[in-house]
Protein backbone atom coordinates (compact mmCIF):
# COMPACT_ATOMS: atom_id res chain seq x y z
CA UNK A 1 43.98 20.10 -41.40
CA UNK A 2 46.42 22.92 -40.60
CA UNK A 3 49.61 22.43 -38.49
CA UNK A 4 50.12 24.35 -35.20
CA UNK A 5 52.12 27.70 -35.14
CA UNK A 6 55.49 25.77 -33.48
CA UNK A 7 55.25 22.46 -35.48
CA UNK A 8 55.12 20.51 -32.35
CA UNK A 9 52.34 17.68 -31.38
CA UNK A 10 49.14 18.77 -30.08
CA UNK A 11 48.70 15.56 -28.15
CA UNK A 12 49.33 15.64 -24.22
CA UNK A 13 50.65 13.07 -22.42
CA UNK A 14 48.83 11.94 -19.28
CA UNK A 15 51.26 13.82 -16.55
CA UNK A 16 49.46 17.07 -18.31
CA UNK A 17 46.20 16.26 -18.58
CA UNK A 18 46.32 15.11 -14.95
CA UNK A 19 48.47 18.59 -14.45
CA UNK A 20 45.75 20.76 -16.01
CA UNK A 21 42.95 18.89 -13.89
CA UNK A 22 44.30 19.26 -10.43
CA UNK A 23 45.11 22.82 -11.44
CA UNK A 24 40.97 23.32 -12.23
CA UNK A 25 39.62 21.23 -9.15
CA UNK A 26 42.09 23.21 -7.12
CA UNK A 27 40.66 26.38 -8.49
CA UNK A 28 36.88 25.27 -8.62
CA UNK A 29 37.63 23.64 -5.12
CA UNK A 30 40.70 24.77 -3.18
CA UNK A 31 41.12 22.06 -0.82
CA UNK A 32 41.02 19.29 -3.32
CA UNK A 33 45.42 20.12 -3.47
CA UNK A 34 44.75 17.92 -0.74
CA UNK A 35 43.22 14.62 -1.60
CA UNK A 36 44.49 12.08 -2.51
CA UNK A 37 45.82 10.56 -5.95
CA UNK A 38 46.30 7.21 -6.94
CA UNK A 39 47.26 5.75 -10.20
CA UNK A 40 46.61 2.73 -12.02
CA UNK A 41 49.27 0.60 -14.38
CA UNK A 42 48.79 1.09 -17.80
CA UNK A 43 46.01 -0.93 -19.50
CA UNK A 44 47.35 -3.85 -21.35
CA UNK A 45 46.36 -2.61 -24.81
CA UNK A 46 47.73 0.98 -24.39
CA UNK A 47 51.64 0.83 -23.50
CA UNK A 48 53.23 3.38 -21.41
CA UNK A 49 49.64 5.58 -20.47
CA UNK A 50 48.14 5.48 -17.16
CA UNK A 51 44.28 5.81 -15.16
CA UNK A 52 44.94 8.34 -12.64
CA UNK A 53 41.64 8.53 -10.23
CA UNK A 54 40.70 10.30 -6.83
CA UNK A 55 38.72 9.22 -4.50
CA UNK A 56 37.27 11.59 -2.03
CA UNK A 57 34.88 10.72 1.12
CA UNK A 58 32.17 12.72 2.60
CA UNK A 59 33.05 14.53 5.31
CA UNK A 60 29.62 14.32 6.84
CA UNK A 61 28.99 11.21 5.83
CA UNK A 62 31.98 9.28 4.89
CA UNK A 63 30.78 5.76 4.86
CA UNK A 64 27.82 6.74 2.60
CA UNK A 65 28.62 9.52 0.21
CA UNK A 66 31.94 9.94 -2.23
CA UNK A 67 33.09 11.59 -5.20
CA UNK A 68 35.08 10.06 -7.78
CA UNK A 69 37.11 11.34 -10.61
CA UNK A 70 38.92 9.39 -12.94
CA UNK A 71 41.03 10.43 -15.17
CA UNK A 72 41.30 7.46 -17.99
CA UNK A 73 44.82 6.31 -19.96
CA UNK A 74 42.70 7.95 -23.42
CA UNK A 75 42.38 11.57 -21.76
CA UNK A 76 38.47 10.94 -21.01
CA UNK A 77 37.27 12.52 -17.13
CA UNK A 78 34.61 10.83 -15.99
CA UNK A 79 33.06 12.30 -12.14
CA UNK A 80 30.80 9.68 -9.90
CA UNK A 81 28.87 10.73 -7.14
CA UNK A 82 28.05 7.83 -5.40
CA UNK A 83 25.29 8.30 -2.58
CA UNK A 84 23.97 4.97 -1.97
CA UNK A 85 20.51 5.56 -0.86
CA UNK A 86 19.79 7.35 -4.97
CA UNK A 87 18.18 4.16 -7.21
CA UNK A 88 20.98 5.92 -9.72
CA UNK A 89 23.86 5.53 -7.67
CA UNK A 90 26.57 2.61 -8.77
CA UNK A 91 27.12 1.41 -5.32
């Protein structure tokens, strides 16, 4: 395994990766600047790292259809569209 150029970690920390995906859903999607974030604690086996998630309702449909991206404490995305009428959906 080779070092990097500048000798500094390769790892982010969680206020980057969050950075670097609001900066793509805000290309990809310009009004998502606007929704909102939350954040939860740190889980109890990882010190110091945070979930960050958003949560964003239909605009048609708000009580039925939402998107939501999570953004977990190990640096893993994972995206949920939940339409409740799809046998697939989770809710």
């Amino acid at each position: 395994m080779t070092e990097p150029l500048n000798n500094r970690s390769t790892v982010a920390s969680q206020e980057d990766r969050m950075r670097l995906l609001n900066d793509a859903l805000a290309r990809a999607i310009p009004e998502s600047r606007t929704w909102e974030r939350k954040r939860y604690p740190s889980a109890p086996n990882t010190p110091g790292e945070s979930t960050h998630y958003i949560e964003v309702f239909s605009p048609v449909r708000p009580n039925e259809q939402s998107l939501f991206v999570q953004l977990r404490y190990d640096g893993d995305i994972q995206v949920v569209l939940v339409v409740p009428h799809l046998k697939s959906s989770p809710k």
